[in-house]
Protein backbone atom coordinates (compact mmCIF):
# COMPACT_ATOMS: atom_id res chain seq x y z
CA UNK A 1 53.83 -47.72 60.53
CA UNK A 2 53.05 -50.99 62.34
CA UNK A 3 51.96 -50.82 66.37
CA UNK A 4 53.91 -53.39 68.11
CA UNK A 5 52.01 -56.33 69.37
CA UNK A 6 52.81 -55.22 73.14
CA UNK A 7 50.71 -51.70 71.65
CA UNK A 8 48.24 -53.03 69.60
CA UNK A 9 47.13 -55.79 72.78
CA UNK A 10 47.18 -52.60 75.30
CA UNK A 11 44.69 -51.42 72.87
CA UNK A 12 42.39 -54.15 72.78
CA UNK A 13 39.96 -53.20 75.25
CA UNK A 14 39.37 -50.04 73.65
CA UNK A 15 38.17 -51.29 70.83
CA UNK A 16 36.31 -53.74 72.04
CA UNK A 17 34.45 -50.96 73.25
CA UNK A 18 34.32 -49.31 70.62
CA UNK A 19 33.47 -52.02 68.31
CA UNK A 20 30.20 -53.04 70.77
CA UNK A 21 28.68 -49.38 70.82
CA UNK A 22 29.24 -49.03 67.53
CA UNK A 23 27.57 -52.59 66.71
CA UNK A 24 25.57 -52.94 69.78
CA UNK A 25 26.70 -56.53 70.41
CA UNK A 26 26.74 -58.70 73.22
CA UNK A 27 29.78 -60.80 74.36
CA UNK A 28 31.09 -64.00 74.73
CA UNK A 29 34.16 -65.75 76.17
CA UNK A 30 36.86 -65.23 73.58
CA UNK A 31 37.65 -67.93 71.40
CA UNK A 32 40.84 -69.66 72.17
CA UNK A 33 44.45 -70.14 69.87
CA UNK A 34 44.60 -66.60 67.90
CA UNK A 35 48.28 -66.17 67.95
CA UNK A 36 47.88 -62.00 66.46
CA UNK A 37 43.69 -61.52 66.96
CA UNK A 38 41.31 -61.82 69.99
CA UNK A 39 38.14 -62.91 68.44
CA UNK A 40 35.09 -63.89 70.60
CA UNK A 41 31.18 -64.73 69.41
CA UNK A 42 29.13 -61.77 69.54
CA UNK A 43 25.22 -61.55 69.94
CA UNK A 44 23.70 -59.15 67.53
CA UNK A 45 20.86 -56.33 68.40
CA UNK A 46 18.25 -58.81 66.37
CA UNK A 47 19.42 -61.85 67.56
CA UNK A 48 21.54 -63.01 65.16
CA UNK A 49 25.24 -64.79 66.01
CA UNK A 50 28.70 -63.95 64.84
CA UNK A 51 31.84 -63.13 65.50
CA UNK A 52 33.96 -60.05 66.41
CA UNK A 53 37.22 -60.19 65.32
CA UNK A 54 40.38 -57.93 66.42
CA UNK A 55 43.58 -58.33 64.41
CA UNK A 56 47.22 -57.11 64.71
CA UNK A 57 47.56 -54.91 62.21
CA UNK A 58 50.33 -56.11 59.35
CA UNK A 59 51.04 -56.04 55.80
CA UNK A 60 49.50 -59.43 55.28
CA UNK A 61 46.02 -58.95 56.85
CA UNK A 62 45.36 -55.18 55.82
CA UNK A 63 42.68 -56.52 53.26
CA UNK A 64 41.40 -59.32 54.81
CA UNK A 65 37.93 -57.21 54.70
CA UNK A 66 37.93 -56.48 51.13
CA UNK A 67 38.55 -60.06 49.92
CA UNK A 68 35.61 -61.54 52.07
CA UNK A 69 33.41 -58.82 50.67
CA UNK A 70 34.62 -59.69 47.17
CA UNK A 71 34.30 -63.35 47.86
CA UNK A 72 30.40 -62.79 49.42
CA UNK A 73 30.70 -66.16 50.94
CA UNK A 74 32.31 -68.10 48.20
CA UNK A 75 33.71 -70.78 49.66
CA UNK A 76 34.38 -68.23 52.44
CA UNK A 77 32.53 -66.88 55.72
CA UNK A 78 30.85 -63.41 54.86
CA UNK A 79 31.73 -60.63 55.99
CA UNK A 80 29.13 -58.66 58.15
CA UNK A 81 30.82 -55.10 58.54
CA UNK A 82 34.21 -53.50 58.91
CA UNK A 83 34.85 -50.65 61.33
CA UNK A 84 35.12 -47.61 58.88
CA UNK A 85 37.87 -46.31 60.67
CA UNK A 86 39.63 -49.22 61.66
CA UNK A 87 40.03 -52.36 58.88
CA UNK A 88 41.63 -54.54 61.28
CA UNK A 89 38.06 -54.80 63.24
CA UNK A 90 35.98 -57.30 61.21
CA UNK A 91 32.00 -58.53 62.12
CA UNK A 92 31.79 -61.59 60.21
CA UNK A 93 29.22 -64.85 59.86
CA UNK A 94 29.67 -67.29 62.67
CA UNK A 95 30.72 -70.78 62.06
CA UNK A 96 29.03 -73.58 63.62
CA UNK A 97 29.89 -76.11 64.90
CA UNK A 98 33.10 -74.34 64.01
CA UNK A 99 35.54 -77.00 64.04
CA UNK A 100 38.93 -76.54 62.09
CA UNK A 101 39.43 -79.08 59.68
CA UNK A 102 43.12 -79.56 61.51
CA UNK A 103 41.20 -81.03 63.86
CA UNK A 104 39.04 -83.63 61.93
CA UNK A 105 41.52 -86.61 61.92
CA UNK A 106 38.84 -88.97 61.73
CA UNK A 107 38.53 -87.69 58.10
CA UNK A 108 40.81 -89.49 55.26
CA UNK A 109 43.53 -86.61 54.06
CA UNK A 110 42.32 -87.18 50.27
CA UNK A 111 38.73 -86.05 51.66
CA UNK A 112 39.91 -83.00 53.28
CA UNK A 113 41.86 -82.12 50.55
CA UNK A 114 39.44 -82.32 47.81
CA UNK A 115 36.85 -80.27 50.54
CA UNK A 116 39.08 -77.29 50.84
CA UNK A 117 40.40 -77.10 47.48
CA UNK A 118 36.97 -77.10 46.63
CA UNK A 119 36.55 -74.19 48.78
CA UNK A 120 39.44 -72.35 47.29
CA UNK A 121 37.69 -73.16 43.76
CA UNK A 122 34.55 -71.95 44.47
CA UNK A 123 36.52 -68.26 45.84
CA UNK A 124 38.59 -68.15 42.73
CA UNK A 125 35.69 -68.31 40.88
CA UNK A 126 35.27 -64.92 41.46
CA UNK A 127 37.90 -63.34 39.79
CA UNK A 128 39.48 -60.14 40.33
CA UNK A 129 37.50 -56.65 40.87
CA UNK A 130 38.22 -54.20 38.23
CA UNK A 131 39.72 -51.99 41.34
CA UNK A 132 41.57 -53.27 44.28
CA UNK A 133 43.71 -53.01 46.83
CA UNK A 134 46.06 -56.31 47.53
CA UNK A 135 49.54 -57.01 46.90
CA UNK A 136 50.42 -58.89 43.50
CA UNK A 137 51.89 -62.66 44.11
CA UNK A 138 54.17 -61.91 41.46
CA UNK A 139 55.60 -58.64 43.88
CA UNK A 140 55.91 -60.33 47.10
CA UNK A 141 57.46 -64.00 45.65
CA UNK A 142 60.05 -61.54 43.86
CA UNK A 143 60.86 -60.06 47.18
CA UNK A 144 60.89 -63.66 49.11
CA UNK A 145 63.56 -64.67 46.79
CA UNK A 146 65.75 -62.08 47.16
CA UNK A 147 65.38 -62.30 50.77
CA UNK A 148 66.21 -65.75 50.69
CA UNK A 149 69.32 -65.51 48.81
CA UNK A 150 70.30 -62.92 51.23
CA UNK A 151 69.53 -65.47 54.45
CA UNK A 152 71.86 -68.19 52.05
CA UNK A 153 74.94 -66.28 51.49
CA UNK A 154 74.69 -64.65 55.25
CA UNK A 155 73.68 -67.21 57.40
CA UNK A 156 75.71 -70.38 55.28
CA UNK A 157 73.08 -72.95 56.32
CA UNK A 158 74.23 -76.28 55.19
CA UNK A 159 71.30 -76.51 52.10
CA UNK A 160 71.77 -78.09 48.79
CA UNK A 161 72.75 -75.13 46.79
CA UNK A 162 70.99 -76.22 43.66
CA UNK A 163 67.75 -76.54 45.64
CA UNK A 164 68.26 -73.08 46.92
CA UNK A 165 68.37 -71.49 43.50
CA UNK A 166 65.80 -73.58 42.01
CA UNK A 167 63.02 -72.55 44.74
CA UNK A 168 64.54 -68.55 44.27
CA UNK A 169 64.16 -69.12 40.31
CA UNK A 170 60.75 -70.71 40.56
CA UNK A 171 59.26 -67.39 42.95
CA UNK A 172 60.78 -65.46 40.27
CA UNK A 173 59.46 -67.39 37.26
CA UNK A 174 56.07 -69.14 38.55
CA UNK A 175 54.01 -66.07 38.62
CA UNK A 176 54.71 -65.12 35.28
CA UNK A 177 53.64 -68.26 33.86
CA UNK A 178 50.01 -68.54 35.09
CA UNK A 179 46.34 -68.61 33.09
CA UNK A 180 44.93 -66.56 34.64
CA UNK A 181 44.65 -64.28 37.79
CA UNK A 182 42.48 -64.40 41.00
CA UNK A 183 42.11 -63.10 44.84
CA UNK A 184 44.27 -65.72 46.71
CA UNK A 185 43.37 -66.64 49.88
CA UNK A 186 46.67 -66.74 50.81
CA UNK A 187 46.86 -69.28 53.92
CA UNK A 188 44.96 -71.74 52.87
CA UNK A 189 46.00 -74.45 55.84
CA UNK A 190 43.33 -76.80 57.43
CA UNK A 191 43.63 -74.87 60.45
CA UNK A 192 41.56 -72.02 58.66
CA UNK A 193 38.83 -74.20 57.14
CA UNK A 194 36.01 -74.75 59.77
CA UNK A 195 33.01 -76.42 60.07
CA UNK A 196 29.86 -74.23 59.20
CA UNK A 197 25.91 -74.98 58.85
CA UNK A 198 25.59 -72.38 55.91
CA UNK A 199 28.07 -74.74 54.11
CA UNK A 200 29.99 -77.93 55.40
CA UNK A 201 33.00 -76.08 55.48
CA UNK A 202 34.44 -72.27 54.96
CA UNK A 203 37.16 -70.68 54.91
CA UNK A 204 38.53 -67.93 57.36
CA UNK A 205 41.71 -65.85 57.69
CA UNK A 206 42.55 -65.00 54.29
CA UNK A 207 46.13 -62.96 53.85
CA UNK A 208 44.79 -62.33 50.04
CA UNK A 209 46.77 -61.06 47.17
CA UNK A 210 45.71 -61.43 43.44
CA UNK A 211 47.96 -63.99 41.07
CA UNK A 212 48.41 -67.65 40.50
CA UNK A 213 45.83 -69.99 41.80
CA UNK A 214 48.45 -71.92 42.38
CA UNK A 215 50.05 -70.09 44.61
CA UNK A 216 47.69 -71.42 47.14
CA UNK A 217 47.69 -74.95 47.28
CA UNK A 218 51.22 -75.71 49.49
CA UNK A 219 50.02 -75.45 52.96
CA UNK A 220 47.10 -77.70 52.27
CA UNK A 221 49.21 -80.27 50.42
CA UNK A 222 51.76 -79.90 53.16
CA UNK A 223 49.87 -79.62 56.52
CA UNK A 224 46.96 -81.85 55.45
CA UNK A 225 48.75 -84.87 57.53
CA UNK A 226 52.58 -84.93 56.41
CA UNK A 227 52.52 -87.01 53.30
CA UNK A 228 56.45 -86.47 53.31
CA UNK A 229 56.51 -89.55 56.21
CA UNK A 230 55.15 -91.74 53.75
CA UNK A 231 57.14 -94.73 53.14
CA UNK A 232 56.83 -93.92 49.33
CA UNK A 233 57.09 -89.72 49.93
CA UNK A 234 57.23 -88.90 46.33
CA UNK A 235 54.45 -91.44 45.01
CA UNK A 236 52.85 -89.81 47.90
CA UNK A 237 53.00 -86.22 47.20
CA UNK A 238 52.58 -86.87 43.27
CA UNK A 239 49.34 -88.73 44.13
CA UNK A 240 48.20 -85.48 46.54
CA UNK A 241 48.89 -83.33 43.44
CA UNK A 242 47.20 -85.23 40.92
CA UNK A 243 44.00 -85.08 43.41
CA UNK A 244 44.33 -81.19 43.93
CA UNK A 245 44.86 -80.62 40.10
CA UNK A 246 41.77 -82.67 39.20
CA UNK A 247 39.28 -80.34 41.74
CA UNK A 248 41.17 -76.92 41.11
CA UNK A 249 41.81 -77.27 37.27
CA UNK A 250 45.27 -76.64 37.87
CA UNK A 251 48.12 -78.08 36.28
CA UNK A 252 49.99 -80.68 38.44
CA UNK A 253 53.81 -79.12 37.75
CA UNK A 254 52.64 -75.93 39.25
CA UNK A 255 51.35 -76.82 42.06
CA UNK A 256 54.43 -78.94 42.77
CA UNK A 257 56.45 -76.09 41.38
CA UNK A 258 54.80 -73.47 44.15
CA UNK A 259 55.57 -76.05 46.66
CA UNK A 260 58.92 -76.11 45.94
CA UNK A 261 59.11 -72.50 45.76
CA UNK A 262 57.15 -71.80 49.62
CA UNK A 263 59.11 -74.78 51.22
CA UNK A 264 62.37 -73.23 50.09
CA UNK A 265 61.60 -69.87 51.24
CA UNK A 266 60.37 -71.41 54.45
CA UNK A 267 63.37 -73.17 55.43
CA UNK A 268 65.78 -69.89 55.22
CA UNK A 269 62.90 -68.16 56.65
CA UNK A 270 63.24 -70.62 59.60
CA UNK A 271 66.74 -70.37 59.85
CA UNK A 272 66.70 -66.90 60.55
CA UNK A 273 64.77 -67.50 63.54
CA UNK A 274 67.20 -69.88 64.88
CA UNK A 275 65.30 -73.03 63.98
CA UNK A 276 68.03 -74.79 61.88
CA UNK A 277 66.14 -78.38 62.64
CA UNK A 278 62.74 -77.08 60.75
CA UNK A 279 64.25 -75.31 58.02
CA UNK A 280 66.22 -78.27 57.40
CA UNK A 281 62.62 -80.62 57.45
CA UNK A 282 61.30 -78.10 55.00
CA UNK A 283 64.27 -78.93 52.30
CA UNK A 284 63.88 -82.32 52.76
CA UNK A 285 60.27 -81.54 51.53
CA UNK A 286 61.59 -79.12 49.06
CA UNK A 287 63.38 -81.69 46.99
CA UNK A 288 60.57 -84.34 47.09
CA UNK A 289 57.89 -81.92 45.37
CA UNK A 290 60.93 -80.70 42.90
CA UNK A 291 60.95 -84.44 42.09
CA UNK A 292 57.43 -84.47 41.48
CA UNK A 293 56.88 -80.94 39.23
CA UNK A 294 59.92 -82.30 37.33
């Protein structure tokens, strides 16, 4: 069972204690924007930097610890140590300068996309440990589209039908379908790739699950810059899939496919919170990448 957030941020100074005896770390001003985490730069007993980081507990980030320590800094910041009795309460390599790729405008899209799906690359690379603990793709895109077939027939938002059931089909489908299986990062949006001096750029924040490679190449595609406000939207996209399917290895229709299949499930997902206007922006988007996987 799952504090609420009102809990869980009564609870923070705790174990913020708790987490600098047991470390013996000294403190900085937290780092700003964490929506569900308080995360500040700590000072180690020898010296060394990094950061202290505090999440909300939930389903997506329970294993957030076990897929940096699989990952060992592939492509990823390392983790330093988890609190034994607490995984939500992470000591992990500091980033510097630390600046989120969401930030770097000055930087073509095509650059930043081929950087991060680099990244992603160079975590998959990994593989899969012979035991572990995350969530199957395959298990939670099965449950997203039932859940957004549900949001369709009860909330009767005014969506292209056949869209609907192509994205539900394709989470049903796509997993099924793929070469081979690794530790998805999960969010993979420019927001969580920062600047680093270990490596130009790693990534943070993983929600990780193990499955299609695919799976996790939407939000960068998508959130990159917004290729869908293109004059030419589909020679657009198709050109931002051809670039992440040359640096990832995978094939262009799935990646398109995936996109398909998270856009649709975002738009009902918006709906149900009352934001007609975005879910209806992400099935715009939705039928421009089913043009492009085909």
């Amino acid at each position: 069972m799952w504090p609420t957030e009102e809990d869980w941020r009564a609870s923070v100074p705790r174990l913020l204690r708790r987490a600098v005896d047991r470390w013996d770390l000294r403190t900085g001003a937290p780092f700003g924007g964490g929506s569900v985490s308080h995360v500040l730069p700590v000072t180690t007993s020898d010296g060394g930097e990094a950061v202290l980081k505090l999440s909300f507990p939930h389903r997506e980030a329970e294993h957030e610890a076990a897929a940096l320590a699989w990952w060992d800094g592939a492509g990823a910041v390392r983790l330093l140590a988890v609190d034994p009795d607490d995984p939500f309460v992470l000591l992990l390599e500091r980033c510097r300068p630390g600046t989120r790729m969401s930030d770097r405008v000055d930087l073509h899209a095509s650059d930043r996309l081929r950087t991060a799906a680099d990244l992603l690359a160079g975590a998959w690379a990994t593989g899969v440990p012979a035991a572990d603990p995350f969530e199957r793709v395959a298990d939670v895109a099965a449950g997203w589209a039932e859940l957004l077939e549900e949001r369709m027939r009860t909330l009767a938002p005014p969506f292209d039908p056949g869209v609907v059931r192509r994205g539900a089909e394709l989470l049903r489908t796509l997993p099924g379908g793929a070469s081979r299986s690794v530790v998805v990062h999960g969010d993979a949006n420019p927001g969580n790739v920062l600047a680093s001096d270990r490596a130009p750029w790693l990534l943070i924040d993983p929600k990780p699950m193990v499955g299609d490679p695919a799976y996790d190449l939407c939000p960068l595609l998508v959130q990159v810059d917004d290729p869908f406000g293109a004059a030419d939207p589909v020679r657009t996209v198709r050109d931002r899939v051809a670039l992440l399917a040359d640096v990832t290895g995978e094939s262009t229709e799935r990646i398109a496919a995936w996109c398909t299949a998270r856009l649709v499930e975002s738009a009902l997902w918006s709906v149900s919170r009352g934001a007609l206007g975005a879910g209806q922006d992400a099935m715009v988007r939705a039928a421009v990448t089913d043009r492009v996987a085909g």
